[in-house]
C-alpha atoms as a PDB file:
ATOM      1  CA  UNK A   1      98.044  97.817 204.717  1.00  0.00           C
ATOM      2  CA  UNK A   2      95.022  99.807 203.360  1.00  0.00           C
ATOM      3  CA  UNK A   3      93.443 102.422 204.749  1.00  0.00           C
ATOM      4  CA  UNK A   4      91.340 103.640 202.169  1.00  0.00           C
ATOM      5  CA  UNK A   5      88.183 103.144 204.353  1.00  0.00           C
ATOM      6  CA  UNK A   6      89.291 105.342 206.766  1.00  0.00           C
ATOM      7  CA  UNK A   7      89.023 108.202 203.542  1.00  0.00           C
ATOM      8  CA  UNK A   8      85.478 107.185 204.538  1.00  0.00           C
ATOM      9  CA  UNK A   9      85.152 106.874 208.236  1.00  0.00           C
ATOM     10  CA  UNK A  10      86.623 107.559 211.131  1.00  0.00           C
ATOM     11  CA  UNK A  11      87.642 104.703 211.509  1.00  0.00           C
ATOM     12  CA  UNK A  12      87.538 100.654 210.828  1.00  0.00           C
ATOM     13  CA  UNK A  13      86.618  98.626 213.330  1.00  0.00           C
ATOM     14  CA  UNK A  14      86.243  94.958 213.858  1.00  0.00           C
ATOM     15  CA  UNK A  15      84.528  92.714 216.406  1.00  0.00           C
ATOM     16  CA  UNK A  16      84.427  89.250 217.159  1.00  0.00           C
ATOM     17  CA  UNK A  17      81.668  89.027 219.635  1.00  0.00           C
ATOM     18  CA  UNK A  18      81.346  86.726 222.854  1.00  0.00           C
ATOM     19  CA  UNK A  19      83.434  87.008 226.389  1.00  0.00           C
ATOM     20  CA  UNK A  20      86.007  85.850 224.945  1.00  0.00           C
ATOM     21  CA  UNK A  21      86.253  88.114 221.977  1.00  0.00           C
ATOM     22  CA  UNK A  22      88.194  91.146 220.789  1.00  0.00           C
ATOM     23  CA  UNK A  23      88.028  94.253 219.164  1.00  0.00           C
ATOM     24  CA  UNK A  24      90.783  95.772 217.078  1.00  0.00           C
ATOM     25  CA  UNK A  25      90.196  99.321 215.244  1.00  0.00           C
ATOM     26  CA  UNK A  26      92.174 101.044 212.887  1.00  0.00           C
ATOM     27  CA  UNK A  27      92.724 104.580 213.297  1.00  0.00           C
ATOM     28  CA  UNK A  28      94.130 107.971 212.106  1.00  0.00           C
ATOM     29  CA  UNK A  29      97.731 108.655 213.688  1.00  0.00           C
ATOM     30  CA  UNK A  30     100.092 111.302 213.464  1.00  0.00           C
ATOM     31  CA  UNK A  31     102.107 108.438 211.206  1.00  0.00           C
ATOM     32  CA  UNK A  32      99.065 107.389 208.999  1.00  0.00           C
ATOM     33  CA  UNK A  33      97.088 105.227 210.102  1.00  0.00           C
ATOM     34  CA  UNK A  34      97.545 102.878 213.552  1.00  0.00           C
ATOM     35  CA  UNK A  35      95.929  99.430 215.084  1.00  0.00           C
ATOM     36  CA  UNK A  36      94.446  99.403 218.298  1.00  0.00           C
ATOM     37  CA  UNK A  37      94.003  95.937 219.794  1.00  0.00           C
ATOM     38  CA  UNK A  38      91.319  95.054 223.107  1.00  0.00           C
ATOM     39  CA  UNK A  39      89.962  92.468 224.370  1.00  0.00           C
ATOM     40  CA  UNK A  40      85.669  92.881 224.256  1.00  0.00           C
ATOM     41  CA  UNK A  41      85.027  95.386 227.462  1.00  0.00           C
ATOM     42  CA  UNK A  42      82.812  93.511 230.311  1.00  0.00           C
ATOM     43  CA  UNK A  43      80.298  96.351 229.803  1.00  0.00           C
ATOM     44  CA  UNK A  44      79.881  96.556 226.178  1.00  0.00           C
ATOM     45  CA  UNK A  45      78.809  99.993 226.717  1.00  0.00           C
ATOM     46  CA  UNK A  46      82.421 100.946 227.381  1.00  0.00           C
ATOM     47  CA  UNK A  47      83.004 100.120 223.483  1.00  0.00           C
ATOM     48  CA  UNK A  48      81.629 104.280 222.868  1.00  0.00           C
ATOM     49  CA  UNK A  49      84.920 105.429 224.290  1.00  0.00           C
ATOM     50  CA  UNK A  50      87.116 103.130 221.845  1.00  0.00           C
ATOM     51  CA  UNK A  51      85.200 103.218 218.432  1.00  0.00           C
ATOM     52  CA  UNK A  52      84.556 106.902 217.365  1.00  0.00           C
ATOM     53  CA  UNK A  53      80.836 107.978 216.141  1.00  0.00           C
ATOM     54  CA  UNK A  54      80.004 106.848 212.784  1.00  0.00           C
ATOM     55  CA  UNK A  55      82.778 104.525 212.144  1.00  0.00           C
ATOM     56  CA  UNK A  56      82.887 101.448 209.912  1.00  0.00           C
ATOM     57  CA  UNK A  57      82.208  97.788 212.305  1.00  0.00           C
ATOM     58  CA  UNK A  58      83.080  94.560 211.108  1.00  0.00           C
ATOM     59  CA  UNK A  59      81.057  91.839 212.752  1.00  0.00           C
ATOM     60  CA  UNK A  60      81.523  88.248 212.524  1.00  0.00           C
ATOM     61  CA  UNK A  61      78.284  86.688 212.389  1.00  0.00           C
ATOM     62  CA  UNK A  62      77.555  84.036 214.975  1.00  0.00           C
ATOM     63  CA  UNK A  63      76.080  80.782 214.082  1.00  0.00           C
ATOM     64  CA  UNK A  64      72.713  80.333 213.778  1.00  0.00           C
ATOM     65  CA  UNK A  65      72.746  76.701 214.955  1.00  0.00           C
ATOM     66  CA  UNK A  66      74.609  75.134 218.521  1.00  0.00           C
ATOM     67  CA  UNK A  67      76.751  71.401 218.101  1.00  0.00           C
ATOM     68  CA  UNK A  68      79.372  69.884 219.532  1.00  0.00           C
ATOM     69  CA  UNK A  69      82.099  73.209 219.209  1.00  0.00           C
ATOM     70  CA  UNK A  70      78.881  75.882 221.272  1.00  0.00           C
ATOM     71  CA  UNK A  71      76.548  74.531 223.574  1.00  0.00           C
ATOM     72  CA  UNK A  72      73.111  75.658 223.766  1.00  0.00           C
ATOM     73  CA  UNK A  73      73.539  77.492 226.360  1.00  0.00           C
ATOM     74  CA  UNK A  74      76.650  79.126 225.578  1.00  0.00           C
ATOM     75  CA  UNK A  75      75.038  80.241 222.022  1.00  0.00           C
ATOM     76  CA  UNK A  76      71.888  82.063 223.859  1.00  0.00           C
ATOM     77  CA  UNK A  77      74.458  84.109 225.199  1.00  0.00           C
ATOM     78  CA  UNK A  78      76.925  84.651 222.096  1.00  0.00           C
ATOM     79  CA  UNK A  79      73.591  85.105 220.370  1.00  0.00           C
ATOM     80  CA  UNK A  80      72.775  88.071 222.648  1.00  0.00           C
ATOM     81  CA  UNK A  81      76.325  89.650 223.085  1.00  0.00           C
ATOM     82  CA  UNK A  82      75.746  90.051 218.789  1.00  0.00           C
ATOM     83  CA  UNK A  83      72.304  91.280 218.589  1.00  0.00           C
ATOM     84  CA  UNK A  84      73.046  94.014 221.771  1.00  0.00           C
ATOM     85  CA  UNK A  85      76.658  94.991 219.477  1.00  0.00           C
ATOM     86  CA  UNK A  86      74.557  95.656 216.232  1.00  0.00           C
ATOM     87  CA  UNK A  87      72.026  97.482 218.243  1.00  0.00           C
ATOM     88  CA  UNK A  88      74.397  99.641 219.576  1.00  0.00           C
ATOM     89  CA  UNK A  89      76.283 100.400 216.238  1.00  0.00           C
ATOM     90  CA  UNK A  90      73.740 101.117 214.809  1.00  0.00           C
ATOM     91  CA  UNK A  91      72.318 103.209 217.741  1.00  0.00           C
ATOM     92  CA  UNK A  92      76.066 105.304 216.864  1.00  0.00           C
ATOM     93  CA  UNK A  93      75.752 105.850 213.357  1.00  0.00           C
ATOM     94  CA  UNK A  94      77.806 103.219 212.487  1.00  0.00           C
ATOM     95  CA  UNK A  95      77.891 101.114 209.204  1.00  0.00           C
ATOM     96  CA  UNK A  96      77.571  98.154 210.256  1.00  0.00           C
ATOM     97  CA  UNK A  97      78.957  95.002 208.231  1.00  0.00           C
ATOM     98  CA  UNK A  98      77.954  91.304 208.858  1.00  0.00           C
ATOM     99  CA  UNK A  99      80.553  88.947 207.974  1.00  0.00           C
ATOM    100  CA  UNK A 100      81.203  84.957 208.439  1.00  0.00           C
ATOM    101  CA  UNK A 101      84.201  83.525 209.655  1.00  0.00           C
ATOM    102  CA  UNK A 102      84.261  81.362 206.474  1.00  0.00           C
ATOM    103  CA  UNK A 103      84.175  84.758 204.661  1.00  0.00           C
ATOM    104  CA  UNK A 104      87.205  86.145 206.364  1.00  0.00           C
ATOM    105  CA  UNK A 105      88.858  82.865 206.992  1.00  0.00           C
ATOM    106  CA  UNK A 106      88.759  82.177 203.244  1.00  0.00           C
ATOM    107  CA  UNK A 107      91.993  84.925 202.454  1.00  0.00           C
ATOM    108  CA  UNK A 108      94.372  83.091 205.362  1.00  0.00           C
ATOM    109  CA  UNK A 109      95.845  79.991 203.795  1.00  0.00           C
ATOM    110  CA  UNK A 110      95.932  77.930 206.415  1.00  0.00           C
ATOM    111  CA  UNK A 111      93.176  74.925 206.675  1.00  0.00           C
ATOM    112  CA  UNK A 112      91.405  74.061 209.896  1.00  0.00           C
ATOM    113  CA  UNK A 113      91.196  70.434 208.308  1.00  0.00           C
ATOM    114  CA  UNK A 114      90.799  68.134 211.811  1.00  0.00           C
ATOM    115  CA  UNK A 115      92.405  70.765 214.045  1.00  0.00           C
ATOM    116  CA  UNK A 116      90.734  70.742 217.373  1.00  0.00           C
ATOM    117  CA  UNK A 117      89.248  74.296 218.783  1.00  0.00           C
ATOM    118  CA  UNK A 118      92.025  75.050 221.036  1.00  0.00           C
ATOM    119  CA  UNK A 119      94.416  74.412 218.359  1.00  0.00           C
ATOM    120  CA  UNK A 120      92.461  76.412 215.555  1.00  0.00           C
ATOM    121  CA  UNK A 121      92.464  79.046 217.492  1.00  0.00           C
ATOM    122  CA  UNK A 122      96.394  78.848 217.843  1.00  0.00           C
ATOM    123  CA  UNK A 123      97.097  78.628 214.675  1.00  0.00           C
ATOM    124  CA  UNK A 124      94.628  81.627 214.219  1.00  0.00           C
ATOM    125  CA  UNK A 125      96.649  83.463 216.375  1.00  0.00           C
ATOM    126  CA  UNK A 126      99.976  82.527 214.610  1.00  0.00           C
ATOM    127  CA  UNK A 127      98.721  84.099 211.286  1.00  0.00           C
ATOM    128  CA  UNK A 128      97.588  87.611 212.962  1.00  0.00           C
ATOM    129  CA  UNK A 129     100.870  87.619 214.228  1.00  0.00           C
ATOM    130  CA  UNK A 130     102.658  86.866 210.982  1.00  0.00           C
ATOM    131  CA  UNK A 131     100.743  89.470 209.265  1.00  0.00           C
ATOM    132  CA  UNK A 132     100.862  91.602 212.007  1.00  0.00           C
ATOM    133  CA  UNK A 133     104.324  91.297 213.416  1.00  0.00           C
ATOM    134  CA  UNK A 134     105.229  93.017 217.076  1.00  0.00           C
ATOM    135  CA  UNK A 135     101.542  94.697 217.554  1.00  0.00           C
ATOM    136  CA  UNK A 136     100.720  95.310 220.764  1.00  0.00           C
ATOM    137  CA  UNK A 137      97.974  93.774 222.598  1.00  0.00           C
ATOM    138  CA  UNK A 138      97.990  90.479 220.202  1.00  0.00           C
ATOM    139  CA  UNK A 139      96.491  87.698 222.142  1.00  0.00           C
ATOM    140  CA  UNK A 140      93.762  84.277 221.880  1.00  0.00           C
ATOM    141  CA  UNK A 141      90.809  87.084 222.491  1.00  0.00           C
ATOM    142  CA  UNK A 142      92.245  89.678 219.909  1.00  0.00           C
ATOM    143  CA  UNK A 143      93.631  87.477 217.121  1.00  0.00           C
ATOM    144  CA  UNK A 144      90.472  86.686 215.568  1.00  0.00           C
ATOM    145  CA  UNK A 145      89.320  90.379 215.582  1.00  0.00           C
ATOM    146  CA  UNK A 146      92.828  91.448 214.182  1.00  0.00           C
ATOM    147  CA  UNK A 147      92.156  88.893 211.360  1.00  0.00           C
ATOM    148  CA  UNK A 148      88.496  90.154 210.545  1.00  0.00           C
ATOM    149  CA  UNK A 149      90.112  93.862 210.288  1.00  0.00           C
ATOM    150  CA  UNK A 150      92.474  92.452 207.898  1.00  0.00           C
ATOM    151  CA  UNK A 151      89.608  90.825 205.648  1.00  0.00           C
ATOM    152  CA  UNK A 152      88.184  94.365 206.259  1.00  0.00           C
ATOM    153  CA  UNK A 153      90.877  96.257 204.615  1.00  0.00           C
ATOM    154  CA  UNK A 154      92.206  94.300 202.527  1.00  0.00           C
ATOM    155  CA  UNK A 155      89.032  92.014 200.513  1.00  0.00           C
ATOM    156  CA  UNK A 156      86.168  93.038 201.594  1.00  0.00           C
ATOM    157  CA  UNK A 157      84.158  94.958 198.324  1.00  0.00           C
ATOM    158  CA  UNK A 158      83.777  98.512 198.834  1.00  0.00           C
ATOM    159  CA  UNK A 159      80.821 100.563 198.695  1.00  0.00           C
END
């Protein structure tokens, strides 16, 4: 795993926004470096005591468009979840950095092809754990966080 971002910050976090997302951060330990893995607090405010000031946040970008996978109503809210997370990061020093599930999904090798949301999600899942192997806190809200941290460390361009 790199870490080299955390040379950088304090540490690397990464968000996948919505009720049903995650958070997972990477942090200095007395080991290195560690993952910490949580499911998206109910007050978002909450996220000050998890992500140190001035860190690094990944963000996947939601989609600017609702179909069959988010209702319109569900994507006011996901809509306003993101918008109130960048606010705040940036409210906390943070870099902020925008990036689109096909951007971190591109790295995985698996295809979504037909696969149904449930499904995708699963197999989402499956791949954070095979990269990720006995981490605690691994779960359908956390996975796709765990996965955007991994696009984070290791292929996202540095600057």
């Amino acid at each position: 795993m790199k870490t080299d971002l955390l040379d950088k910050f304090p540490a690397v976090a990464a968000l996948d926004p919505g009720a049903s997302g995650g958070l997972a951060i990477l942090a200095p330990a007395s080991d290195g470096a560690a993952i910490f893995l949580y499911p998206i607090p109910a007050d978002p405010a909450e996220l000050s005591e998890l992500i140190p000031f001035g860190s690094v946040i990944f963000i996947e970008k939601v989609p600017p468009f609702v179909g069959r996978i988010i209702p319109s109503s569900a994507a006011f809210k996901l809509g306003k979840s993101c918008g109130w997370l960048e606010g705040w990061a940036a409210g906390r020093q943070h870099r902020v950095v925008m990036v689109s599930p096909q951007t971190w999904q591109a790295g995985l090798g698996i295809a979504k092809g037909k696969l149904k949301q449930g499904h995708w999600k699963s197999a989402l899942k499956a791949e954070a754990s095979r990269r990720y192997p006995g981490l605690d806190g691994l779960t359908l809200k956390t996975s796709d966080a765990l996965l955007i941290l991994d696009y984070a460390l290791n292929f996202s361009p540095r600057n």
